[in-house]
PDB file of N, CA and C in Angstrom:
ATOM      1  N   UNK A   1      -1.638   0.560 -22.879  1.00  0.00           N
ATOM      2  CA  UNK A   1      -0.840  -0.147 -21.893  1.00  0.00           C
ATOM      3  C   UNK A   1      -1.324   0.234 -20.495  1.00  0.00           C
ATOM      4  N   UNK A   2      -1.433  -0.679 -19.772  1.00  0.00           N
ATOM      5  CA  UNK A   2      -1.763  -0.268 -18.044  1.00  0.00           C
ATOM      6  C   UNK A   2      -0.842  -0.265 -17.616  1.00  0.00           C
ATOM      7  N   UNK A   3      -1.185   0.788 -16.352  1.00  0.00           N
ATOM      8  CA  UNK A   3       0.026   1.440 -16.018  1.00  0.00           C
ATOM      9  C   UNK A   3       0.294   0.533 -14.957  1.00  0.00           C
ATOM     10  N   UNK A   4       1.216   0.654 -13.629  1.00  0.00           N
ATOM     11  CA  UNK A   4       1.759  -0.230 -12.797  1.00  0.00           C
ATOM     12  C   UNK A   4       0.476  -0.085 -11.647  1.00  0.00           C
ATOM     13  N   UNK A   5       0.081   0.951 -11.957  1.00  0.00           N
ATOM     14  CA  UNK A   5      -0.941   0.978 -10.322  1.00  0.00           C
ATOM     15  C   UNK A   5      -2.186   0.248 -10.737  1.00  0.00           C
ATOM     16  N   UNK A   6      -2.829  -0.096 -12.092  1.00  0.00           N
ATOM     17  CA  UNK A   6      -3.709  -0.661 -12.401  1.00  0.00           C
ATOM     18  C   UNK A   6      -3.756  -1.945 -12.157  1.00  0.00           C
ATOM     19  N   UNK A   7      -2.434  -2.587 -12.553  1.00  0.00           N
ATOM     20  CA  UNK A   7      -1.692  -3.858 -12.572  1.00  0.00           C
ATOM     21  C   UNK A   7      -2.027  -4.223 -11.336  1.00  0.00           C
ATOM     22  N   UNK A   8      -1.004  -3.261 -10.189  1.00  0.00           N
ATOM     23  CA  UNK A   8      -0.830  -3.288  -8.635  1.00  0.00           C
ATOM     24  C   UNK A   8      -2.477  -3.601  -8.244  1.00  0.00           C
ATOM     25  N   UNK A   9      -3.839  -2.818  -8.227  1.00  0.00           N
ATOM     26  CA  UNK A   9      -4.734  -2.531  -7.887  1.00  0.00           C
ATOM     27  C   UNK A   9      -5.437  -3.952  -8.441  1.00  0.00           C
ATOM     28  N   UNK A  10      -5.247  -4.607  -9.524  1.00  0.00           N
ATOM     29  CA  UNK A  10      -5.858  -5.616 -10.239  1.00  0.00           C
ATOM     30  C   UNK A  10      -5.650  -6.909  -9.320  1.00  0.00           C
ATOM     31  N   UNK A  11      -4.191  -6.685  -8.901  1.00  0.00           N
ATOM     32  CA  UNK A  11      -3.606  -8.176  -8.286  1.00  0.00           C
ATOM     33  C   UNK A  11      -3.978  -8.129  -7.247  1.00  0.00           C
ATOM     34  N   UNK A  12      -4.107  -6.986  -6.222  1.00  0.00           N
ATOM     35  CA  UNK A  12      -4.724  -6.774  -4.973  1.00  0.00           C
ATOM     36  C   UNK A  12      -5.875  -7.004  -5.020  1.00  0.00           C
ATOM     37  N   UNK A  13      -7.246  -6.953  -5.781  1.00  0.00           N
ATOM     38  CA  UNK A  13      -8.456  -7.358  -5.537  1.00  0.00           C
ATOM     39  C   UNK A  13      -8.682  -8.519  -5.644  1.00  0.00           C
ATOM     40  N   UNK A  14      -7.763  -9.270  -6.056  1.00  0.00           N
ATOM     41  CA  UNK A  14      -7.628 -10.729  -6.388  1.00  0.00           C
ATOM     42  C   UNK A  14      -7.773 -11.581  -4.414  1.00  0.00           C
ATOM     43  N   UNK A  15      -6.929 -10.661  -3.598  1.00  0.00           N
ATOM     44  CA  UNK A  15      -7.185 -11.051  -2.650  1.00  0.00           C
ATOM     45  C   UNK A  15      -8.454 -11.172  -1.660  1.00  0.00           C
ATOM     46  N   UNK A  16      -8.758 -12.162  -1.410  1.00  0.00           N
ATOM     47  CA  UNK A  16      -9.838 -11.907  -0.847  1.00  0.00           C
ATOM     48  C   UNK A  16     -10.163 -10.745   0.575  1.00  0.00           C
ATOM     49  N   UNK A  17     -11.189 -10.136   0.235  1.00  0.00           N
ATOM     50  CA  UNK A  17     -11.385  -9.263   1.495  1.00  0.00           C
ATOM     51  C   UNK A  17     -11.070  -7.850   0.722  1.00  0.00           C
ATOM     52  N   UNK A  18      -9.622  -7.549  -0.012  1.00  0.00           N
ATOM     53  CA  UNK A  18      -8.925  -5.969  -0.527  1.00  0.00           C
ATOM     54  C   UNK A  18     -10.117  -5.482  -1.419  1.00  0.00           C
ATOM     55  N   UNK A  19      -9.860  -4.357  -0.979  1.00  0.00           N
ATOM     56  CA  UNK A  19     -10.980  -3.727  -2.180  1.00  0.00           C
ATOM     57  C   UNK A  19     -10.244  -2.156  -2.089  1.00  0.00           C
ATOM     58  N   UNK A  20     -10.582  -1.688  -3.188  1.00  0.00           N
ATOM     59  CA  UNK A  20      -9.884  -0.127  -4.080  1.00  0.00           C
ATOM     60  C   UNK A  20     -11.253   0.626  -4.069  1.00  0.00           C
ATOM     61  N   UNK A  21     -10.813   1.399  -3.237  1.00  0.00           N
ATOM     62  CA  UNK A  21     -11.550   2.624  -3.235  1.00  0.00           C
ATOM     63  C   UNK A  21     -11.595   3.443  -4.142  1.00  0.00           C
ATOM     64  N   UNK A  22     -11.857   3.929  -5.279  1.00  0.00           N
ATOM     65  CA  UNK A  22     -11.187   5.551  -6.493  1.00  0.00           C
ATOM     66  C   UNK A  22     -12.032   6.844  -5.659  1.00  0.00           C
ATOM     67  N   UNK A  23     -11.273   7.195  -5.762  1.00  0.00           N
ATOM     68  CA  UNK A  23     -11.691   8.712  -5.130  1.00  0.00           C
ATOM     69  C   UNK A  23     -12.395   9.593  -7.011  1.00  0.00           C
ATOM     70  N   UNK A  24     -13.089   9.690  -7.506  1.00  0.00           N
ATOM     71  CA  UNK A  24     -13.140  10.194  -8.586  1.00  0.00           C
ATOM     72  C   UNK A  24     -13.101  11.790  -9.144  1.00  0.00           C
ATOM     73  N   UNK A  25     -13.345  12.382  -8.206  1.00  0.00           N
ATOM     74  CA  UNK A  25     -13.212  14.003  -7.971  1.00  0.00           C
ATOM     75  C   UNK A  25     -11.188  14.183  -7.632  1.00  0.00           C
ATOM     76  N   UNK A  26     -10.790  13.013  -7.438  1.00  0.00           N
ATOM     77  CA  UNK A  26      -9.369  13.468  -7.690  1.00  0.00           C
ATOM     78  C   UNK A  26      -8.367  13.190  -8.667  1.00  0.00           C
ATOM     79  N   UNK A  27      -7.613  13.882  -9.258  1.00  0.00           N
ATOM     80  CA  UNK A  27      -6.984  13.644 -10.595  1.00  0.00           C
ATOM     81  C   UNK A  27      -5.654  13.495 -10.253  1.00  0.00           C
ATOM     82  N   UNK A  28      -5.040  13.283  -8.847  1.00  0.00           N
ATOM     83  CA  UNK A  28      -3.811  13.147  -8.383  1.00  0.00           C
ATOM     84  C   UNK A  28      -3.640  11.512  -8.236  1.00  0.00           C
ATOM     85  N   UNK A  29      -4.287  10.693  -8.313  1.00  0.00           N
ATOM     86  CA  UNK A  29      -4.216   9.014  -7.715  1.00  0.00           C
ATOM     87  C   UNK A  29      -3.959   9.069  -6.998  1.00  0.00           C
ATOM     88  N   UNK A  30      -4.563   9.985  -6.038  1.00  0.00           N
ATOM     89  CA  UNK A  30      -5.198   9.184  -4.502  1.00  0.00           C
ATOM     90  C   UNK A  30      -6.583   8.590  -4.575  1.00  0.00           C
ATOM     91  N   UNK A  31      -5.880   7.349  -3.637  1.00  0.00           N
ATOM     92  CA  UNK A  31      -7.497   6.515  -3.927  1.00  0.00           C
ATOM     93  C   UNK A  31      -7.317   5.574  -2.676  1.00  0.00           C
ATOM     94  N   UNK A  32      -7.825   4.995  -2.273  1.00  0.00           N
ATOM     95  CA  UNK A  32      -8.428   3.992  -1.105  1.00  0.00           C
ATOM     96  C   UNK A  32      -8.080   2.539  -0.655  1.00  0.00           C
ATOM     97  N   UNK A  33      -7.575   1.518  -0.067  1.00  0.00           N
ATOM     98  CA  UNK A  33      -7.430   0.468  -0.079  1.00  0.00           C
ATOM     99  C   UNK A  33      -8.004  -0.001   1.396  1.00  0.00           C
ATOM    100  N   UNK A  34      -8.803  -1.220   0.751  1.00  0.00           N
ATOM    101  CA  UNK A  34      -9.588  -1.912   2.239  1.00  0.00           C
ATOM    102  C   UNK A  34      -9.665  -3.408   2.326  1.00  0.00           C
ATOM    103  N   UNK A  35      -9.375  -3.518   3.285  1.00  0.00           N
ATOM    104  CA  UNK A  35      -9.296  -5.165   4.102  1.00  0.00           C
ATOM    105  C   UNK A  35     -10.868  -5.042   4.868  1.00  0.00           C
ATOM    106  N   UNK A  36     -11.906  -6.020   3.981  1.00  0.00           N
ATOM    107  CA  UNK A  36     -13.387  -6.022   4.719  1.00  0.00           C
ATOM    108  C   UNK A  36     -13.799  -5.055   5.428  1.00  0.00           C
ATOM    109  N   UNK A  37     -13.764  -3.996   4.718  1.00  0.00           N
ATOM    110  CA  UNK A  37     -14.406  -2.652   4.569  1.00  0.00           C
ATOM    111  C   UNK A  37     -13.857  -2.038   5.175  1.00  0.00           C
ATOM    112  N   UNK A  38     -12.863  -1.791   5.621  1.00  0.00           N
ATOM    113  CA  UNK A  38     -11.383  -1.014   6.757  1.00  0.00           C
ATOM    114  C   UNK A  38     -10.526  -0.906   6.194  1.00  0.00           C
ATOM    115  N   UNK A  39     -10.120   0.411   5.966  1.00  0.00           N
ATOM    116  CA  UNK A  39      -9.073   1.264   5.350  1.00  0.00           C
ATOM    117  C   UNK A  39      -7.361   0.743   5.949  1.00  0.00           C
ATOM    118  N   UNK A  40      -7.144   0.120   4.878  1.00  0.00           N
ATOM    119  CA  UNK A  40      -5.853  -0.270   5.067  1.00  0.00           C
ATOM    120  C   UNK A  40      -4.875   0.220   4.300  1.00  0.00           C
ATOM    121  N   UNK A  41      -5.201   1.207   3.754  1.00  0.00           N
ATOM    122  CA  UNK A  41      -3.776   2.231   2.814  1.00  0.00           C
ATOM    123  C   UNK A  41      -4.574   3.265   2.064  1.00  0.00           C
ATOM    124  N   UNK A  42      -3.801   3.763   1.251  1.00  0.00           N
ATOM    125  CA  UNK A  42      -4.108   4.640   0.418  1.00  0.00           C
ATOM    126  C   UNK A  42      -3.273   5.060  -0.663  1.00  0.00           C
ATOM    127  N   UNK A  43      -3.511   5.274  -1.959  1.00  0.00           N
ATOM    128  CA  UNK A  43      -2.392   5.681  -2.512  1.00  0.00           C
ATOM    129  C   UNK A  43      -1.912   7.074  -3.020  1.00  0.00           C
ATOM    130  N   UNK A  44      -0.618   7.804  -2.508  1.00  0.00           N
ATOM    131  CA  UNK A  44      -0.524   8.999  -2.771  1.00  0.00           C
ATOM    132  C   UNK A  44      -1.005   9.523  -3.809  1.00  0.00           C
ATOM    133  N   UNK A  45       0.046   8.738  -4.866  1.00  0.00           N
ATOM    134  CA  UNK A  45       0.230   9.459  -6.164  1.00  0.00           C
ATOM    135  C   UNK A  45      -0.067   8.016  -7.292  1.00  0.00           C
ATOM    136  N   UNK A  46       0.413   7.819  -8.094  1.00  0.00           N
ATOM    137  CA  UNK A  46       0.425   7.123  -8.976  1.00  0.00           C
ATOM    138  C   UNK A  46       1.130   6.187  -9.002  1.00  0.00           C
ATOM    139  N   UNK A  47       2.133   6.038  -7.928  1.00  0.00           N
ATOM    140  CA  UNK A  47       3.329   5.259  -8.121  1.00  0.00           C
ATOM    141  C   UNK A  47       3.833   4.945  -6.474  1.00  0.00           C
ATOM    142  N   UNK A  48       2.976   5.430  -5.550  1.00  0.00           N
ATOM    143  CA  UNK A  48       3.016   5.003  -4.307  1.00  0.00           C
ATOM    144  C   UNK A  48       1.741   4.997  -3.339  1.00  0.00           C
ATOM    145  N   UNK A  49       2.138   3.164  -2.489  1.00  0.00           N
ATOM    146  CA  UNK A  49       1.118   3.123  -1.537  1.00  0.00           C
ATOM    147  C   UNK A  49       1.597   3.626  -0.434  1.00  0.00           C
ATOM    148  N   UNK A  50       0.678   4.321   0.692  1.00  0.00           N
ATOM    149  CA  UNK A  50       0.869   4.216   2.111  1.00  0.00           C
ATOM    150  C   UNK A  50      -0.277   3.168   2.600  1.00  0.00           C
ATOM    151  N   UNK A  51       0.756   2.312   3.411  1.00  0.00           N
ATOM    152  CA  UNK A  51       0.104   1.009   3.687  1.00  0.00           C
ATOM    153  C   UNK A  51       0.117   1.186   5.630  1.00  0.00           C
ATOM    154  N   UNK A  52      -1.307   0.596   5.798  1.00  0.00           N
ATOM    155  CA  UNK A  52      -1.228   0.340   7.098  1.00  0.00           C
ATOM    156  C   UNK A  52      -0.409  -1.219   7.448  1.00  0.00           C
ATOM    157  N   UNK A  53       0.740  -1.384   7.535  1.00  0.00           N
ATOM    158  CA  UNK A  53       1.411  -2.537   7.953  1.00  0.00           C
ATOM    159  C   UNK A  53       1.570  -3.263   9.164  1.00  0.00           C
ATOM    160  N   UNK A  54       1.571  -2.301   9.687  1.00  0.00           N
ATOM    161  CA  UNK A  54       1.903  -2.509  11.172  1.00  0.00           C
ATOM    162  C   UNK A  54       3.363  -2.729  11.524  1.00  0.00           C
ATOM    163  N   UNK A  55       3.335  -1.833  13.582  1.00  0.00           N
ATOM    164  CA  UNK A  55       5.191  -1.897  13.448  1.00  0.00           C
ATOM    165  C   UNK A  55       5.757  -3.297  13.424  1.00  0.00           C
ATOM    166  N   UNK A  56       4.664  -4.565  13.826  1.00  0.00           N
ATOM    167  CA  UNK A  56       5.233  -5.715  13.475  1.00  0.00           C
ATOM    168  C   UNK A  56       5.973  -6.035  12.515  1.00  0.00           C
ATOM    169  N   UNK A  57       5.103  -5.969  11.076  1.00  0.00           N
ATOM    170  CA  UNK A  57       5.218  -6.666   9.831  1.00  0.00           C
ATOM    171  C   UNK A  57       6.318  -5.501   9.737  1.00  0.00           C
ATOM    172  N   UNK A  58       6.628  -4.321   9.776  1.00  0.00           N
ATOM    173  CA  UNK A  58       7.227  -3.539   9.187  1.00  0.00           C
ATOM    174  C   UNK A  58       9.068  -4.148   9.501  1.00  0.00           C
ATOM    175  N   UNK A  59       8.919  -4.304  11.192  1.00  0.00           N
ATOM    176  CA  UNK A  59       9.704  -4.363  11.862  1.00  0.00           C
ATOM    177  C   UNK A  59      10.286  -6.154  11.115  1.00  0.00           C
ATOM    178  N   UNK A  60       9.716  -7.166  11.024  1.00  0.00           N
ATOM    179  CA  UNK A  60       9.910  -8.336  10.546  1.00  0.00           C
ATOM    180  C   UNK A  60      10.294  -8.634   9.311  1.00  0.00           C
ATOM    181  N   UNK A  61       9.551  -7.723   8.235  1.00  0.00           N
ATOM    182  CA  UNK A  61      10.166  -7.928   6.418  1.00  0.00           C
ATOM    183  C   UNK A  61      11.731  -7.001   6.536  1.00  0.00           C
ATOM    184  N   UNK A  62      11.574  -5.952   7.813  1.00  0.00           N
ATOM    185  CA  UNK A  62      12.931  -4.803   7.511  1.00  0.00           C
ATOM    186  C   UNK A  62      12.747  -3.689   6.333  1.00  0.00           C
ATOM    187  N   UNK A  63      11.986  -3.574   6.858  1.00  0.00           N
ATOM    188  CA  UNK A  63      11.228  -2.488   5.881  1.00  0.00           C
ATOM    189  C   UNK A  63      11.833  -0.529   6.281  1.00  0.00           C
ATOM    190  N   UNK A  64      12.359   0.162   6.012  1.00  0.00           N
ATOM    191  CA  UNK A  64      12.197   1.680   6.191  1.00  0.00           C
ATOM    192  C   UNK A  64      11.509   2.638   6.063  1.00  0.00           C
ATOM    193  N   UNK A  65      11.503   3.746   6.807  1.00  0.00           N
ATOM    194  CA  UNK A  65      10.695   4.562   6.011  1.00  0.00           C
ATOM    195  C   UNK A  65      11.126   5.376   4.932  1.00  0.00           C
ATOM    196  N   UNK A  66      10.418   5.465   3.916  1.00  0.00           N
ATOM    197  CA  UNK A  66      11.573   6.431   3.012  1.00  0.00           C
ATOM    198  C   UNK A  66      12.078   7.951   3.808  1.00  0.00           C
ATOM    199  N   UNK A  67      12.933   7.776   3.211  1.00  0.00           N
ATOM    200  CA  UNK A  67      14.154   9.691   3.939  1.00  0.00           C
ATOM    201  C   UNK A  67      13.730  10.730   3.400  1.00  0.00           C
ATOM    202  N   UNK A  68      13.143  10.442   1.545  1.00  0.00           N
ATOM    203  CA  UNK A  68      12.679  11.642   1.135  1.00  0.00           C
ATOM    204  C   UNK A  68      11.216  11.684   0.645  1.00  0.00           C
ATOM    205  N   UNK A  69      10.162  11.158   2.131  1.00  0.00           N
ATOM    206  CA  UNK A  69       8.928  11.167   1.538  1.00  0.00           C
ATOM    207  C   UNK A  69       8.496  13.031   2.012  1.00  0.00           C
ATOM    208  N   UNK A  70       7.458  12.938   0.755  1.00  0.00           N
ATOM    209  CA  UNK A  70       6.914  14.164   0.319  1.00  0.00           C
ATOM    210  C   UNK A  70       5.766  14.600   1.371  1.00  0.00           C
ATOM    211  N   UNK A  71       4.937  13.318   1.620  1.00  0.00           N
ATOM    212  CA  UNK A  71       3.769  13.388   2.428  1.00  0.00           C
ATOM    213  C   UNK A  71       4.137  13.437   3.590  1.00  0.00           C
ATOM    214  N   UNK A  72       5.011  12.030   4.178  1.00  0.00           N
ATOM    215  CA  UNK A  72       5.241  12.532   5.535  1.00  0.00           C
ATOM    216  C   UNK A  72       6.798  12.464   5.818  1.00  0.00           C
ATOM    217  N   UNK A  73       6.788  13.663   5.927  1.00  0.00           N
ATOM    218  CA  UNK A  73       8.381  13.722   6.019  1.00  0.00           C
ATOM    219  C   UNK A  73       8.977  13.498   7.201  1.00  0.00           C
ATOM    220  N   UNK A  74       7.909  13.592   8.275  1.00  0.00           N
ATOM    221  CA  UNK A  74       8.199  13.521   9.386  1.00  0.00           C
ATOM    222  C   UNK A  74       7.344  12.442  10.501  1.00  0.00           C
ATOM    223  N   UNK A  75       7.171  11.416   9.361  1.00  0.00           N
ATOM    224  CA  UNK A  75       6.943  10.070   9.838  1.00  0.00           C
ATOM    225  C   UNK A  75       7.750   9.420  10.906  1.00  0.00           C
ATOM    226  N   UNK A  76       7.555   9.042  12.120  1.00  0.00           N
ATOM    227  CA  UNK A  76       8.767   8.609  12.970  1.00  0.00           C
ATOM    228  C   UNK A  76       8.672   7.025  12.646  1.00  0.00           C
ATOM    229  N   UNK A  77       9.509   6.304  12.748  1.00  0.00           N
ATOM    230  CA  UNK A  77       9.854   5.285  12.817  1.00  0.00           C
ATOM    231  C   UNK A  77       9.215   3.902  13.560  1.00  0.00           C
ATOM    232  N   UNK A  78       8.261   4.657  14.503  1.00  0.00           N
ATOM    233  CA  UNK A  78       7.137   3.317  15.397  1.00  0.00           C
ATOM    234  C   UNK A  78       5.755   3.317  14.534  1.00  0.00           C
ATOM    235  N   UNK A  79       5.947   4.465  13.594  1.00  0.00           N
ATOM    236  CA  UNK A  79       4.519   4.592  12.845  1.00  0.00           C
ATOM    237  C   UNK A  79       4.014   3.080  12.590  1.00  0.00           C
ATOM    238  N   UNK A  80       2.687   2.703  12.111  1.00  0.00           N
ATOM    239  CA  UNK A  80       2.473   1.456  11.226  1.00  0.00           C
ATOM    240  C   UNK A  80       2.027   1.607  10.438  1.00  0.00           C
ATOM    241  N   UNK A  81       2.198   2.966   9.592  1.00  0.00           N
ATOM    242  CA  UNK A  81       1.915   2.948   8.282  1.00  0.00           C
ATOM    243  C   UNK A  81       3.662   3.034   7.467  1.00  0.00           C
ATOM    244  N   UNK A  82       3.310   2.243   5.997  1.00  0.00           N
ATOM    245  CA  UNK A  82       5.205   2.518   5.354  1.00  0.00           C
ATOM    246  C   UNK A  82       4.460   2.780   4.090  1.00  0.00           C
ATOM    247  N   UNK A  83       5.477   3.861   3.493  1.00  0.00           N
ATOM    248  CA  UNK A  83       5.495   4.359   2.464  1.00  0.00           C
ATOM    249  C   UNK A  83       6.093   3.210   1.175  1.00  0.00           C
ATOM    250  N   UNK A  84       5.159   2.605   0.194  1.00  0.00           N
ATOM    251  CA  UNK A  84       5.666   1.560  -0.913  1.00  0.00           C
ATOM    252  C   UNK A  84       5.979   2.426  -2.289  1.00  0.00           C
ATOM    253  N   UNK A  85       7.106   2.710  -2.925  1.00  0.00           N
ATOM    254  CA  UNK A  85       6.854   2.857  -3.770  1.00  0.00           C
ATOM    255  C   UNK A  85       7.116   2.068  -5.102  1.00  0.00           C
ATOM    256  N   UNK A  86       6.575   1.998  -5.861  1.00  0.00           N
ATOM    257  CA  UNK A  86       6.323   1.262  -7.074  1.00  0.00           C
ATOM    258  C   UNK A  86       6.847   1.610  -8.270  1.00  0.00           C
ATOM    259  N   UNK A  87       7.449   1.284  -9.469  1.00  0.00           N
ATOM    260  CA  UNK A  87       8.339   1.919 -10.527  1.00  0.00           C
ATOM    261  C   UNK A  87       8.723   0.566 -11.313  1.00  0.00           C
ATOM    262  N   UNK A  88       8.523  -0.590 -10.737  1.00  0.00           N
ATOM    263  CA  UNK A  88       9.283  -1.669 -11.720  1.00  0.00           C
ATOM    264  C   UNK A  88       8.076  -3.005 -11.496  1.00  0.00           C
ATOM    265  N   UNK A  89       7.829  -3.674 -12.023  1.00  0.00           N
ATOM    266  CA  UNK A  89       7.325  -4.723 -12.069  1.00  0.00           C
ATOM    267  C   UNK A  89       7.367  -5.648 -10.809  1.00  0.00           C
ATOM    268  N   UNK A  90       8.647  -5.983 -10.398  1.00  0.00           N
ATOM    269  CA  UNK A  90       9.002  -6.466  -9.291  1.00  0.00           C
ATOM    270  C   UNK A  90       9.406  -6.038  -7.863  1.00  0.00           C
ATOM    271  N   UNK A  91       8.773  -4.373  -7.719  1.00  0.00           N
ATOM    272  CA  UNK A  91       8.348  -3.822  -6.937  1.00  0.00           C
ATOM    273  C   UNK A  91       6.191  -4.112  -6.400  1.00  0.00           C
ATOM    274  N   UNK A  92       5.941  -4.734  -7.581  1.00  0.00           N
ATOM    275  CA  UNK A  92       4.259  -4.721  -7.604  1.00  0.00           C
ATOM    276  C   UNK A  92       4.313  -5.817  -6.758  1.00  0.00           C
ATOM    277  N   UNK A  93       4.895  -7.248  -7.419  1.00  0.00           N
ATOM    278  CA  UNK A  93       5.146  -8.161  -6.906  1.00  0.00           C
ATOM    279  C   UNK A  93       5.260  -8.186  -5.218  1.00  0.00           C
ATOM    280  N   UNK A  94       6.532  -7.204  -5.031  1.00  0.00           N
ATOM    281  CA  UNK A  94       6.787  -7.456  -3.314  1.00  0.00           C
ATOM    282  C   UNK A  94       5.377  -6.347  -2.443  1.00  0.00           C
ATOM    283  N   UNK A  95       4.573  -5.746  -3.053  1.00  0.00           N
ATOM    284  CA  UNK A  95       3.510  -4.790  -2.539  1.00  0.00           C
ATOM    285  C   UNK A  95       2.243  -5.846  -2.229  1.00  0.00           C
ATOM    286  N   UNK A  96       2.245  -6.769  -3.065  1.00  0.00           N
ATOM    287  CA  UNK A  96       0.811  -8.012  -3.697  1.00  0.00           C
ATOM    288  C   UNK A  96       1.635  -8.768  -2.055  1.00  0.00           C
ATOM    289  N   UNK A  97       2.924  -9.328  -2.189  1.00  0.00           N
ATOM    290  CA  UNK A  97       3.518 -10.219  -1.097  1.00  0.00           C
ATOM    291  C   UNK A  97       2.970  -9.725   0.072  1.00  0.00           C
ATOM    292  N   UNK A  98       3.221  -7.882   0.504  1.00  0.00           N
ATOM    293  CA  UNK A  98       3.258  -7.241   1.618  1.00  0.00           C
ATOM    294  C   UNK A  98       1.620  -7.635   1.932  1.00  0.00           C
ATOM    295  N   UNK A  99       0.801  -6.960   1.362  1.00  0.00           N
ATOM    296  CA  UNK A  99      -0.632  -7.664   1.706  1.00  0.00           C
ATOM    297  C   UNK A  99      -0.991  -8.607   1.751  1.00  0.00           C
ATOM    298  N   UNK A 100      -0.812  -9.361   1.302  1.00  0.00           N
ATOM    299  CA  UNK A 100      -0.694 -10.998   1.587  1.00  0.00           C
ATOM    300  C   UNK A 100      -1.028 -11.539   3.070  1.00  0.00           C
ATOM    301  N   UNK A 101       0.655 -10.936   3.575  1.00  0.00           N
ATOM    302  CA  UNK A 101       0.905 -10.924   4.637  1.00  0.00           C
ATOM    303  C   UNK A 101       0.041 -10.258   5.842  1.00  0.00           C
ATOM    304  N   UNK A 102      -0.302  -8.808   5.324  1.00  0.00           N
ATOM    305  CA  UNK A 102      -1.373  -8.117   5.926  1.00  0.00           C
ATOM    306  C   UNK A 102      -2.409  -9.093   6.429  1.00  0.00           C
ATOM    307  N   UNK A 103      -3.036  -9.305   5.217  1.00  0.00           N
ATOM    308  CA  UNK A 103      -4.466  -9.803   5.086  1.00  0.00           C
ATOM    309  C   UNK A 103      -4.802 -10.874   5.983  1.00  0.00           C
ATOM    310  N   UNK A 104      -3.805 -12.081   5.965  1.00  0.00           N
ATOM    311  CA  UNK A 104      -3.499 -12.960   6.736  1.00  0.00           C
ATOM    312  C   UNK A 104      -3.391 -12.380   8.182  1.00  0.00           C
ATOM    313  N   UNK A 105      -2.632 -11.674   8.937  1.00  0.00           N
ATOM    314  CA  UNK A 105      -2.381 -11.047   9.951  1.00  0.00           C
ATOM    315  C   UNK A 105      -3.833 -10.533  10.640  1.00  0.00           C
ATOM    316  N   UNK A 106      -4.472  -9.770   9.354  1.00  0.00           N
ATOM    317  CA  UNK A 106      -5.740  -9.456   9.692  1.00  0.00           C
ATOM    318  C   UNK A 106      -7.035 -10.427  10.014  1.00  0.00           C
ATOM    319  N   UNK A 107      -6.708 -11.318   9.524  1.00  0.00           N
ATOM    320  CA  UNK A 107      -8.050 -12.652   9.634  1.00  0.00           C
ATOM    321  C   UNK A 107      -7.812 -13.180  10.308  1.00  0.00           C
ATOM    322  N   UNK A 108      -6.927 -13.255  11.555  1.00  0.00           N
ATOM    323  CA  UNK A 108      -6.825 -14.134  12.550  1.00  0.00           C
ATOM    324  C   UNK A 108      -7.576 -13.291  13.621  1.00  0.00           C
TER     325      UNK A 108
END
């Protein structure tokens, strides 16, 4: 069975431009995400992206930062990176939407 980040990572290359970096010397799933060769996220762990969003998009979907992130706990609120995390099917879905949106944002 594939797991959700494979899924997540599968539907994202589908977009044109995203591409997945694997870090292979790491056994934590951190790994890489790029919009035409520019680092546009990364993923902590296995089950979460940090996405470069921007405070626009962040500020426009109503997005938060999580309260109990591990990495940055002390993320302030104008950042434009947001913490996604992933656990259900229809969490992948709204992550595939969020870049979407990115990507678009980015090609203009």
């Amino acid at each position: 069975m594939r797991s959700l980040k494979d899924e997540l990572i599968s539907r994202l290359e589908r977009i044109p431009g995203i591409s997945h970096v694997p870090f292979p010397d790491r056994s934590d799933g951190f790994s890489g995400l790029r919009y035409r060769g520019r680092e546009i996220g990364h993923f902590h762990h296995f089950n979460e992206l940090d996405l470069k969003l921007g405070r626009k998009l962040i500020r426009q979907q109503g997005l938060k930062h999580q309260p109990d992130s591990e990495i940055h706990p002390k993320r302030g609120p104008g950042s434009q990176y947001i913490e996604l995390r992933f656990h259900r099917r229809e969490d992948v879905d709204e992550i595939v939407r969020l870049v979407e949106l990115l990507a678009a944002e980015l090609s203009k």
